[in-house]
Protein backbone atom coordinates (compact mmCIF):
# COMPACT_ATOMS: atom_id res chain seq x y z
CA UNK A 1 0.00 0.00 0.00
CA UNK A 2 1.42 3.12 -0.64
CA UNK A 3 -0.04 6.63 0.25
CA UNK A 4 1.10 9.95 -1.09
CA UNK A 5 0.38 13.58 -0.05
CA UNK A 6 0.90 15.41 -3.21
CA UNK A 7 1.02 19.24 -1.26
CA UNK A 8 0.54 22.45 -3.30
CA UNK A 9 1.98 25.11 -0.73
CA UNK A 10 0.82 28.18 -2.75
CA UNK A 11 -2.72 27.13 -2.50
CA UNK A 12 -2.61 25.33 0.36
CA UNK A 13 -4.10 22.43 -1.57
CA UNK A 14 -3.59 18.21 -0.06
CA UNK A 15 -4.23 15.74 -3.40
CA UNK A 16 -3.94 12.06 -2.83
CA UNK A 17 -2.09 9.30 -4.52
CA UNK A 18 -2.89 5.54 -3.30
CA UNK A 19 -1.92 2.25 -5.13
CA UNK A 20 -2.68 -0.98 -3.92
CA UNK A 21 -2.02 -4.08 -5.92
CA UNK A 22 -1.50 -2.82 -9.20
CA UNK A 23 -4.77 -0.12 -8.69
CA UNK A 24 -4.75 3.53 -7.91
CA UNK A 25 -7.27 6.53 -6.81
CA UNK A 26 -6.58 9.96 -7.01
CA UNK A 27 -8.53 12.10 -4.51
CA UNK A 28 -8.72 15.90 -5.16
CA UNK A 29 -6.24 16.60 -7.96
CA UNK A 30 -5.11 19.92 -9.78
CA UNK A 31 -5.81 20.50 -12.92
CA UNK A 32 -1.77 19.43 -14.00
CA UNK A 33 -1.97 16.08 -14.15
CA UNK A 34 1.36 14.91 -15.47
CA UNK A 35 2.24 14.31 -10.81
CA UNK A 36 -0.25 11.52 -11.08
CA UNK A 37 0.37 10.10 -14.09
CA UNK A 38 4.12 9.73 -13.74
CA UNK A 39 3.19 7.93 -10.48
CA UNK A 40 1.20 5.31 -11.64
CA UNK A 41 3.54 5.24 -14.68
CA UNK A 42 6.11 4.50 -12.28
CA UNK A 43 4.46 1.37 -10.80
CA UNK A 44 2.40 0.14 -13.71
CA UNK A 45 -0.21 0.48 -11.96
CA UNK A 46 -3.78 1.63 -13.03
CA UNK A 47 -5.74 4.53 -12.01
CA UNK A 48 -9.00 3.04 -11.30
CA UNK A 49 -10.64 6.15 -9.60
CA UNK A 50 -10.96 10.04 -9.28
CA UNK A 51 -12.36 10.54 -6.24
CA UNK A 52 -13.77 14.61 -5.14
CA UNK A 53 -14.60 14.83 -1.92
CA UNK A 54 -16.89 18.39 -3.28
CA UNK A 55 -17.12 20.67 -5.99
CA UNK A 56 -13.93 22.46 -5.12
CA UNK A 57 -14.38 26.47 -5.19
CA UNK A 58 -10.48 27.60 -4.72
CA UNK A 59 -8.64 25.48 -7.67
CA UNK A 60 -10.53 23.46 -10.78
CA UNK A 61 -9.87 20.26 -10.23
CA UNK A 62 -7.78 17.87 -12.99
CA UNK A 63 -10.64 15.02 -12.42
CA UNK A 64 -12.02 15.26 -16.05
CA UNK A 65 -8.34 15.71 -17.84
CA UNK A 66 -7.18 12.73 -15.46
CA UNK A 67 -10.59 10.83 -16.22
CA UNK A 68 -9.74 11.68 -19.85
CA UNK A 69 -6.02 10.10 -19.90
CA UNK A 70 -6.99 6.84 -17.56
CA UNK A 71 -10.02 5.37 -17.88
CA UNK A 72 -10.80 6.25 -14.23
CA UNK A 73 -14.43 6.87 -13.04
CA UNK A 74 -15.18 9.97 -11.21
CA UNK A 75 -16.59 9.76 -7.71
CA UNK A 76 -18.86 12.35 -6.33
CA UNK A 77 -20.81 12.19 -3.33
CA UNK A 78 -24.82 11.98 -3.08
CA UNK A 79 -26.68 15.21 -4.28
CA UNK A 80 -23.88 16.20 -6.69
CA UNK A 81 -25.31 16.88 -10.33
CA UNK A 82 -22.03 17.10 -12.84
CA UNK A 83 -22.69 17.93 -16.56
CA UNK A 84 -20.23 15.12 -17.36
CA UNK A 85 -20.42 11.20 -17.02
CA UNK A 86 -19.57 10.49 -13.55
CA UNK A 87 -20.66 8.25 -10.79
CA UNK A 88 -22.57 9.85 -8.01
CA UNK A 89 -22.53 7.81 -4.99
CA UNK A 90 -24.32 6.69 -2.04
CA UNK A 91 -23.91 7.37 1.59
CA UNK A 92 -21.97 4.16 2.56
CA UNK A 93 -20.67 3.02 -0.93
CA UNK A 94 -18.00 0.83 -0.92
CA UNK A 95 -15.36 1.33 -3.70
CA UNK A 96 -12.30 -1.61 -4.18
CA UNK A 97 -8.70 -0.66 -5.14
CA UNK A 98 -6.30 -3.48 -4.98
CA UNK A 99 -6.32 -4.72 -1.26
CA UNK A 100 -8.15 -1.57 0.09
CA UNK A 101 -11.40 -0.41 0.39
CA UNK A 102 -12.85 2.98 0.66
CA UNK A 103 -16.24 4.22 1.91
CA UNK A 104 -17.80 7.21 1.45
CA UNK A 105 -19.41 8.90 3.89
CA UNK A 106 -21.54 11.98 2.88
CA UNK A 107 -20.99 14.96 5.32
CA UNK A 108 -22.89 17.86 3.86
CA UNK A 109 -22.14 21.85 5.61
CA UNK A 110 -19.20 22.57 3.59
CA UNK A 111 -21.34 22.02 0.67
CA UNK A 112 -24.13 19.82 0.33
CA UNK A 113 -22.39 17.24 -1.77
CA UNK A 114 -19.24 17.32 0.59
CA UNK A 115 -17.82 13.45 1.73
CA UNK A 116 -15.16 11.96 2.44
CA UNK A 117 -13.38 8.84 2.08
CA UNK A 118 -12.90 5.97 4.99
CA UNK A 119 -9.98 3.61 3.55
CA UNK A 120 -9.75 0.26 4.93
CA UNK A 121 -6.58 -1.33 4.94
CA UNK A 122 -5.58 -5.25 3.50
CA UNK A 123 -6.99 -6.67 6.72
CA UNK A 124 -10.42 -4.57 6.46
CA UNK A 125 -8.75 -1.98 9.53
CA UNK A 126 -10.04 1.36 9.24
CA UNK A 127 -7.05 3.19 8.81
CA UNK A 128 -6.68 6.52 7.01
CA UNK A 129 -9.77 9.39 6.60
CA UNK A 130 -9.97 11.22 3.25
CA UNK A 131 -12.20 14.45 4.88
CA UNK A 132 -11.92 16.82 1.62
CA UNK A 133 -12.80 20.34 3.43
CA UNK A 134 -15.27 18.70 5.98
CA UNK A 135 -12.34 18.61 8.55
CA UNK A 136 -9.22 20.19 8.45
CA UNK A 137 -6.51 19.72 11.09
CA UNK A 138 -7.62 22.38 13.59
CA UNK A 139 -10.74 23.62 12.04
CA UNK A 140 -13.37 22.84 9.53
CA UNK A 141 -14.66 23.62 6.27
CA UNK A 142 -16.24 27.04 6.04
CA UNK A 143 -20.16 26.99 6.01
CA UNK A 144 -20.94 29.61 3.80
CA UNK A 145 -19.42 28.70 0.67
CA UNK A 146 -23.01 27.26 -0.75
CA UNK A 147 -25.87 28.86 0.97
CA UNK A 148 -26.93 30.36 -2.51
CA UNK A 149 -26.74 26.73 -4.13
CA UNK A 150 -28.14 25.24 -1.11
CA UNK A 151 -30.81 27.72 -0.62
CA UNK A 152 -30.24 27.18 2.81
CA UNK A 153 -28.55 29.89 5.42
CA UNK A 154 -25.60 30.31 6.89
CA UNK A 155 -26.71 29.06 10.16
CA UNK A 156 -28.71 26.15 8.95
CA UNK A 157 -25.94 24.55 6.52
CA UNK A 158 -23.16 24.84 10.11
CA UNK A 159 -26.12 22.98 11.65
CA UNK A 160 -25.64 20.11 8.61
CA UNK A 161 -22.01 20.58 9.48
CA UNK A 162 -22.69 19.71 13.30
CA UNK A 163 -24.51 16.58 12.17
CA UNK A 164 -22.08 15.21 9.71
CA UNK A 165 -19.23 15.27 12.05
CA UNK A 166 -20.82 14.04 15.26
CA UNK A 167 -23.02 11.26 13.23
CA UNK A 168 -19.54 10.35 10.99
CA UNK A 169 -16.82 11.22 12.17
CA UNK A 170 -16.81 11.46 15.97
CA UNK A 171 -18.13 8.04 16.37
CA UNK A 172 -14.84 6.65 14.56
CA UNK A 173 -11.62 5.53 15.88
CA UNK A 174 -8.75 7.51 17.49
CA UNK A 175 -6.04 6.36 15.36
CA UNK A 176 -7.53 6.80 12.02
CA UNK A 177 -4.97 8.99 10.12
CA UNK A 178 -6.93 12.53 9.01
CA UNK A 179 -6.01 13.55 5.23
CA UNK A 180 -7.76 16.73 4.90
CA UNK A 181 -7.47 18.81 1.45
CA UNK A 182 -6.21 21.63 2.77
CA UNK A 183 -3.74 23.62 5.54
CA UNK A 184 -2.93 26.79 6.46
CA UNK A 185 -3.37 29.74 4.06
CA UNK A 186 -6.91 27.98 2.43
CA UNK A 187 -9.11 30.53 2.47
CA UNK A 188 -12.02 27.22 2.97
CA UNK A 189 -11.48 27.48 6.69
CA UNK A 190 -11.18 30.14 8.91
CA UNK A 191 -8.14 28.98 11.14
CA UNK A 192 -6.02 26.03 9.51
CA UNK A 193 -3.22 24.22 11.06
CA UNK A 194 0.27 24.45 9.21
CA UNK A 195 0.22 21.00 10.04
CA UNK A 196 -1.02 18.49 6.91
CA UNK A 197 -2.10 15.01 8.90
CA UNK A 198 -2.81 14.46 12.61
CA UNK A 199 -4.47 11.15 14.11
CA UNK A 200 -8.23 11.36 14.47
CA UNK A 201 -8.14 11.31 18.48
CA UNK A 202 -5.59 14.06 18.44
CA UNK A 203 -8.16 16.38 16.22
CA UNK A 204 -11.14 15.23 18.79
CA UNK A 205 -9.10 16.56 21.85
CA UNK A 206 -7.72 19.60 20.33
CA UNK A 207 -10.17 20.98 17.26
CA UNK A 208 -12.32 23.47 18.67
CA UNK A 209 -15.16 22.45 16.64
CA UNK A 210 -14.98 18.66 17.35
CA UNK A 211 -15.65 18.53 20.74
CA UNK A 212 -18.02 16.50 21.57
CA UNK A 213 -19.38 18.50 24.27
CA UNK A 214 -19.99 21.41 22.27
CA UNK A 215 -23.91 22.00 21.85
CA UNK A 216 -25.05 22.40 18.23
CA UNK A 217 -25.77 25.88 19.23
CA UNK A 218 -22.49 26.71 20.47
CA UNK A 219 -21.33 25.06 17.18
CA UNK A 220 -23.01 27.28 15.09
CA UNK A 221 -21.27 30.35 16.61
CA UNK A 222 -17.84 29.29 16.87
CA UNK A 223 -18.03 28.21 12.99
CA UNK A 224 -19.56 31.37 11.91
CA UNK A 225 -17.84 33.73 13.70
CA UNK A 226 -14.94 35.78 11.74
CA UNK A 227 -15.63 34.54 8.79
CA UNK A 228 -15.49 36.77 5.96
CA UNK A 229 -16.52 37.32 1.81
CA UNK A 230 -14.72 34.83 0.03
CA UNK A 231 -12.44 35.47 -2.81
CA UNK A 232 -14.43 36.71 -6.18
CA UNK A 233 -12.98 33.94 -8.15
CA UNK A 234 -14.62 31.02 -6.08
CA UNK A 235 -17.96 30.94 -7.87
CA UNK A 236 -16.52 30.83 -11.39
CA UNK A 237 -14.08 27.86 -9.90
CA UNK A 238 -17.65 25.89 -9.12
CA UNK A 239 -19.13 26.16 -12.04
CA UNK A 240 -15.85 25.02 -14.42
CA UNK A 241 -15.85 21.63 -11.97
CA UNK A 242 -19.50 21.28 -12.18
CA UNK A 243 -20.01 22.00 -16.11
CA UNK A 244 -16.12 20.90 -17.47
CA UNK A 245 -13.29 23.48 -18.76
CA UNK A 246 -10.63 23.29 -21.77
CA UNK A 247 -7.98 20.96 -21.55
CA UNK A 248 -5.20 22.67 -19.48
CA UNK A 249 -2.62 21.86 -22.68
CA UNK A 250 -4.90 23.95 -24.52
CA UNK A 251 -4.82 26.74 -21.98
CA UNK A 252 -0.94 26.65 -22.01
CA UNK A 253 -0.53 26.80 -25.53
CA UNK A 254 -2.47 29.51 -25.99
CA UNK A 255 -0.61 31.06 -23.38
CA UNK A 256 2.92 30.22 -24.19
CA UNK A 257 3.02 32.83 -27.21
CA UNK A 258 5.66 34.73 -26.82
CA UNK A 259 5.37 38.73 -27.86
CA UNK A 260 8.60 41.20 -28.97
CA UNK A 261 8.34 44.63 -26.97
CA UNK A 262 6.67 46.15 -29.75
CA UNK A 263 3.79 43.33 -30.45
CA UNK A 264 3.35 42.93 -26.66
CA UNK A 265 2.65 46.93 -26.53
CA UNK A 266 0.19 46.29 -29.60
CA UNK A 267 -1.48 43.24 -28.08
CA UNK A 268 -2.17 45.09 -24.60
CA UNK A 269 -3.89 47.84 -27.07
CA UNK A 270 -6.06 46.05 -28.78
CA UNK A 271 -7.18 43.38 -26.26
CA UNK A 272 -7.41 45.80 -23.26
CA UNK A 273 -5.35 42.87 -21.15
CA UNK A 274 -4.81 43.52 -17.46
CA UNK A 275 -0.75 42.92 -17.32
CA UNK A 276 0.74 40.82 -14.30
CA UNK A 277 4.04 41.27 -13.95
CA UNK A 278 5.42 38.23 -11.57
CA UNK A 279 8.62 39.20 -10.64
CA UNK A 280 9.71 39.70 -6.57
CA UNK A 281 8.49 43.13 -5.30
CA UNK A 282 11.97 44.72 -5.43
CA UNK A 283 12.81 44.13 -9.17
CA UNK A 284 9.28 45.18 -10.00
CA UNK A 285 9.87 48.38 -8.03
CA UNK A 286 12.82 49.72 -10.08
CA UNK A 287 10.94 49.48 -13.21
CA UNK A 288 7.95 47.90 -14.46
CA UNK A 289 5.27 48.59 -17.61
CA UNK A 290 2.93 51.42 -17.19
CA UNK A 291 -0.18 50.30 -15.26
CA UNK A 292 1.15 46.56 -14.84
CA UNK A 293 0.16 45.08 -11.56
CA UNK A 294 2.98 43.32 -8.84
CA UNK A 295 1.78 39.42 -8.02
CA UNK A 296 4.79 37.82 -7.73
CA UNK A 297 5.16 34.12 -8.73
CA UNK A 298 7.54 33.42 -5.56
CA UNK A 299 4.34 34.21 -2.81
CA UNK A 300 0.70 32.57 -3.24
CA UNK A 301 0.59 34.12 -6.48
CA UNK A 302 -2.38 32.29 -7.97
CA UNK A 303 -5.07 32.97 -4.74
CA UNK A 304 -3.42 36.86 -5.20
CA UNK A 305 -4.86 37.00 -8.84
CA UNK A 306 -8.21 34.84 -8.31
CA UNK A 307 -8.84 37.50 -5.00
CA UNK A 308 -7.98 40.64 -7.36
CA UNK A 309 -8.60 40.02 -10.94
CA UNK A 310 -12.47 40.07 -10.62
CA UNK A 311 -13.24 38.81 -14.14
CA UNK A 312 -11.55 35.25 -15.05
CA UNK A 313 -12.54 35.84 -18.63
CA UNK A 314 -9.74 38.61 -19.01
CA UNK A 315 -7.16 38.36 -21.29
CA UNK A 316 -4.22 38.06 -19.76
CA UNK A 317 -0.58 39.49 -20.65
CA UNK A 318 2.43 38.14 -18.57
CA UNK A 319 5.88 39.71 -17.79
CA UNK A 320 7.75 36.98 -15.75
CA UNK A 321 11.54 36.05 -15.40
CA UNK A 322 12.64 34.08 -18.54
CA UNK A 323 12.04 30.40 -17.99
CA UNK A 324 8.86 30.89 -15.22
CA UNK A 325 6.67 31.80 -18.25
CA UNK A 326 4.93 27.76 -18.08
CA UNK A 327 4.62 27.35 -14.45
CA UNK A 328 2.84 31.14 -14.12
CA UNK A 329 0.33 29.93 -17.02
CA UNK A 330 -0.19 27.03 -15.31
CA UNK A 331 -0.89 28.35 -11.88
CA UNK A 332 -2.94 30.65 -13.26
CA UNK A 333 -5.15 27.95 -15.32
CA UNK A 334 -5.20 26.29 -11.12
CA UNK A 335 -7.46 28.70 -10.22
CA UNK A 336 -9.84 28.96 -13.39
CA UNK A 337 -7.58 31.93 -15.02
CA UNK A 338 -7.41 30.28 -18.71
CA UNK A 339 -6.93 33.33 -21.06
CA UNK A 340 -3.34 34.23 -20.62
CA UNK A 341 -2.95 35.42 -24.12
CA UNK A 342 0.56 35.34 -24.74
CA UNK A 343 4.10 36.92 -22.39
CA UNK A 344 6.77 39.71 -23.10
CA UNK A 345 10.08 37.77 -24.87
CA UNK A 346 13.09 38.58 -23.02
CA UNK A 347 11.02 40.21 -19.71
CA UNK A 348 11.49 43.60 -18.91
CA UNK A 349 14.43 44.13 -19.88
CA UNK A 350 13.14 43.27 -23.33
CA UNK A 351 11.19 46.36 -22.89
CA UNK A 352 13.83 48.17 -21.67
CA UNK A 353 15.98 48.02 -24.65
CA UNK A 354 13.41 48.57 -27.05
CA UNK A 355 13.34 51.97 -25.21
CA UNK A 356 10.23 51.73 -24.29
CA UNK A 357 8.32 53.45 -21.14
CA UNK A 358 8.58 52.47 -17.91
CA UNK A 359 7.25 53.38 -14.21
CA UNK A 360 8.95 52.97 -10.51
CA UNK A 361 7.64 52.59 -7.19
CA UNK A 362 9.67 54.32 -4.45
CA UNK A 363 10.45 51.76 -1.49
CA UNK A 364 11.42 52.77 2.01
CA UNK A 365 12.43 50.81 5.09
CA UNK A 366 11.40 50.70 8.59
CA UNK A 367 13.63 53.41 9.75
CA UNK A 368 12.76 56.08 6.90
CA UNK A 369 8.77 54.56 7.91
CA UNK A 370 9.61 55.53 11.58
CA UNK A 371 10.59 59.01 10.59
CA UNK A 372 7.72 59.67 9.07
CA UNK A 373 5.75 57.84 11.29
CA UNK A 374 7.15 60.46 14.20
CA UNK A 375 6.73 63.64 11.89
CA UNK A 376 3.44 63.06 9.88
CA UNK A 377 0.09 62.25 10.35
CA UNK A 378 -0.29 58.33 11.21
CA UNK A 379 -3.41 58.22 9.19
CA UNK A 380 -1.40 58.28 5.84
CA UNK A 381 0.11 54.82 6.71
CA UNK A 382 -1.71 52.47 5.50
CA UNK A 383 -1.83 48.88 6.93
CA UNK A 384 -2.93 46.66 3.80
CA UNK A 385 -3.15 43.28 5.94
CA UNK A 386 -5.90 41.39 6.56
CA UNK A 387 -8.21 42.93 9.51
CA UNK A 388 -7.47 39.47 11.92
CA UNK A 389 -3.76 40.23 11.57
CA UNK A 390 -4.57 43.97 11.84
CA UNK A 391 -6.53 43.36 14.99
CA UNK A 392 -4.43 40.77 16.50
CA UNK A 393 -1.19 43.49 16.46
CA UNK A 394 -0.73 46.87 14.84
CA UNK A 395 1.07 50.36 14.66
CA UNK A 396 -1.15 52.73 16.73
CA UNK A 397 -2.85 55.09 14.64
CA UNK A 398 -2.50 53.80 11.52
CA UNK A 399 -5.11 53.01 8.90
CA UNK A 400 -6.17 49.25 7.70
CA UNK A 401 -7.26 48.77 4.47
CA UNK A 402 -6.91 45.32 3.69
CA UNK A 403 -5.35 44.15 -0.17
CA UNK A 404 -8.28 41.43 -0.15
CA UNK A 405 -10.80 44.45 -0.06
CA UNK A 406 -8.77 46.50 -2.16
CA UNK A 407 -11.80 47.75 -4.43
CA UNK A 408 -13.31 49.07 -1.50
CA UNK A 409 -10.80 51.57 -0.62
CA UNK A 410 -10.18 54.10 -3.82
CA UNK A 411 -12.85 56.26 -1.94
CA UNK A 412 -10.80 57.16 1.00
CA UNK A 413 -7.28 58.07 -1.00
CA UNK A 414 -6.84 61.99 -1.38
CA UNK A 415 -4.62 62.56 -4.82
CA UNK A 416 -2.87 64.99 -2.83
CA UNK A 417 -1.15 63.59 0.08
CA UNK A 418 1.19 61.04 -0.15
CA UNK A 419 0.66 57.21 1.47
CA UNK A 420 2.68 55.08 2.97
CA UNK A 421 1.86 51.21 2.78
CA UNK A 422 3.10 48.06 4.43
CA UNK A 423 2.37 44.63 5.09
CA UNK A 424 3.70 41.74 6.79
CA UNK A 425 6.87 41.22 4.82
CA UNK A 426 6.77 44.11 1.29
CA UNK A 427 5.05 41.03 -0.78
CA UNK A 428 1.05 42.29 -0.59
CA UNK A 429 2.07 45.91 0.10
CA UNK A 430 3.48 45.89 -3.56
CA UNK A 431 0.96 44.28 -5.10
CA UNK A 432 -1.23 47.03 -3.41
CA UNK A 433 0.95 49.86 -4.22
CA UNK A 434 1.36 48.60 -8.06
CA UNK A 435 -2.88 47.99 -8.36
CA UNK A 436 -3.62 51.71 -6.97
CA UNK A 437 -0.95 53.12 -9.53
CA UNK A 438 -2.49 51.24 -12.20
CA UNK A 439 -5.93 53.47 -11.38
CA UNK A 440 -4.17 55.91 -11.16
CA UNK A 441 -3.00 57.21 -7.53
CA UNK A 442 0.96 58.37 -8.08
CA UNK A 443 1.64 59.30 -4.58
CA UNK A 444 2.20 56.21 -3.00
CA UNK A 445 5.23 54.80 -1.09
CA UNK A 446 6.05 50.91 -0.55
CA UNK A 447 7.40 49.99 2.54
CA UNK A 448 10.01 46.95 1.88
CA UNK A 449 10.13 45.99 5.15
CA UNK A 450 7.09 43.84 6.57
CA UNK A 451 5.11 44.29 10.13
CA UNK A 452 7.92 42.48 12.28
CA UNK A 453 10.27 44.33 10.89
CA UNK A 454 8.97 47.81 11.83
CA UNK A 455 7.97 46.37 15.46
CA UNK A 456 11.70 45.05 15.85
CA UNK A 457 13.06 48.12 15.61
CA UNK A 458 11.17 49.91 18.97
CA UNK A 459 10.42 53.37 16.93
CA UNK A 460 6.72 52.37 16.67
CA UNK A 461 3.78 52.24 19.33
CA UNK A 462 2.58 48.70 18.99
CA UNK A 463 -0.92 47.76 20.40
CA UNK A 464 -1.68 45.10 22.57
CA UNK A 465 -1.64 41.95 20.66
CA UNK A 466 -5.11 39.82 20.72
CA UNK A 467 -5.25 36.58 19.74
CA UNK A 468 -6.78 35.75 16.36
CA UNK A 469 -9.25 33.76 15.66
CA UNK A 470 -9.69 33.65 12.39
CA UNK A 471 -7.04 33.60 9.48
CA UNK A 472 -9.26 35.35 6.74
């Protein structure tokens, strides 16, 4: 028996590889395939099932591509309606691969399709739990994902939640292994673990929202409590994993054109692309394209352009370092974004040399931020973290306007005065800084330095730090 975490640290993302005897199932996988398919390659062995614990809202799944290329049925779990052939299970349904046997157990809150996956080992042990975004390790799946699908509230699908996990997965043993499909950073729970596996028991004496002497009321509150609007891009990710999508080697063909300064320049023109230039913060700084936007590829780039770019339609136009120009297209196509139209040949220094304009972004550092923190008005430094890390600890007297909420915020910049932004560590406050330049907001200042940084060096009042209880 062999089991494989296949982890996906920039969105946060578990997909599972197990082969038994010759068979294999694939639970949860991106849309690249090529991770699974080398595996079973490797062994021979035959990929006998997709299995999706839910229609997943923060990545489109590979299960049709992988479907496509094996053979392998796709799994859902009972209510689910695909627009392709797939099987759509029972509660209970028992599915062989080689020695082991997996059972599905439908545990609707999450969504109302939402299961996971009991695996029984060769001697019919229950042994390792499959719990998709039911369960995570120190939290569970968000509740208000599908209340428009649903048509149920907020409040009533948490109470489905409450059910699910004391009916399935409180009555089962302590040493099952937890696989959950996603850790910390997943904006599908509110307060993930770093950690990636834990034992059952351990999850049933530490998870806040698995203990068992927890009313369903008291549920209800803890699980809905912080939560916030989720990322634009979810909704569009549902509907490409419910209805199908291109194949991904279409999507990075199409993508992999590359452009001379001049045709790139043209191209931007006449398709009215939004430009994403992916290099680190710094580079981008000292000179970018006019009205290009900062994600870079080395942070969770892809969640960064499904929470910003509101429209996963847009043509896209890429700057990136030379030889990144496949992986950005195909984190992009992760998270639904399939119409990358082509990237700049040579990067920006292509652009550069065909003498072509360019803009900067002026970056300071926490001492020249402490200065002006002293001298100025507080207001004009603006905090772009989220509002739990904002709450939790901040500079006193300065102003948070999250980057997740950045549409929100145009309304309270003056053209006049000059701002001074920072995050945690100079990756989000750029990506800020480069998106309000874009619409057109010159007098804005990135500071390189992140939140630690500036606290570290004692020129800043600090407020009393709170605990967080929420991530998002």
């Amino acid at each position: 028996m062999q089991i494989d975490q296949i982890y996906t640290g920039c969105l946060a993302q578990g997909a599972y590889y197990i082969e038994s005897e010759g068979e294999a199932v694939v639970i949860d996988p991106l849309r690249d395939i090529d991770n699974y398919l080398a595996k079973a390659n490797r062994n021979n062995a035959q990929i006998k099932y997709v299995f999706e614990t839910h229609f997943h809202a923060d990545f489109v799944s590979g299960h049709m591509d992988l479907a496509k290329a094996t053979g392998a049925t796709i799994v859902y779990g009972p209510t689910a309606v695909p627009a392709f052939e797939a099987k759509v299970a029972v509660d209970g349904e028992k599915f062989q691969v080689g020695k082991l046997v997996f059972e599905l157990l439908h545990t609707p809150g999450h969504t109302m399709e939402s299961c996971c996956y009991l695996m029984y080992n060769e001697t019919g042990k229950p042994t390792a739990l499959f719990s998709g975004d039911t369960i995570f390790i120190g939290d569970v799946g968000r509740p208000d994902l599908a209340q428009k699908a649903a048509n149920l509230t907020l409040e009533e699908l948490a109470g489905l939640l409450f059910e699910s996990i004391h009916t399935k997965i409180l009555p089962l043993a302590d040493d099952i292994i937890v696989y959950p499909a996603h850790g910390a950073g997943s904006a599908c729970g509110k307060k993930l673990s770093a950690e990636t596996t834990d034992t059952l028991g351990h999850q049933k004496a530490s998870n806040y929202a698995m203990n068992a002497n927890l009313s369903k009321d008291d549920f209800i509150k803890e699980v809905t409590q912080g939560l916030v609007a989720p990322p634009g891009y979810f909704p569009f990710n549902v509907q490409m994993n419910k209805q199908g999508y291109e194949s991904i080697d279409k999507v990075i063909e199409r993508g992999s054109k590359a452009f001379s300064a001049n045709a790139f320049e043209a191209a931007a023109d006449e398709t009215e692309a939004i430009v994403i230039d992916t290099r680190k913060a710094a580079e981008f700084g000292k000179g970018f394209i006019p009205n290009s936007i900062n994600i870079g590829i080395d942070g969770n780039f892809a969640v960064w352009v499904g929470a910003l770019v509101k429209n996963v339609s847009l043509p896209i136009l890429l700057v990136t370092e030379e030889g990144k120009e496949i992986e950005v297209i195909t984190r992009l196509a992760r998270v639904g974004f399939d119409h990358a139209i082509g990237y700049l040949k040579g990067g920006f220094e292509a652009w550069k040399q065909a003498r072509k304009e360019f803009d900067t972004i002026v970056s300071i550092d926490a001492t020249e931020l402490a200065n002006i923190y002293a001298n100025q008005d507080t207001e004009l430094i603006i905090d772009v973290r989220k509002k739990s890390e904002f709450d939790s600890e901040h500079i006193l007297g300065v102003t948070n306007y999250p980057l997740d909420f950045i549409d929100a915020n145009n309304q309270f910049f003056d053209p006049s005065k000059t701002y001074y932004i920072h995050c945690a560590g100079g990756y989000r406050s750029m990506i800020y800084t480069s998106i309000m330049r874009s619409r057109g907001y010159q007098n804005l200042i990135n500071c390189s330095d992140g939140f630690n940084q500036l606290k570290a060096t004692g020129l800043f009042k600090i407020s009393a730090y709170s605990q967080q209880n929420t991530q998002l």
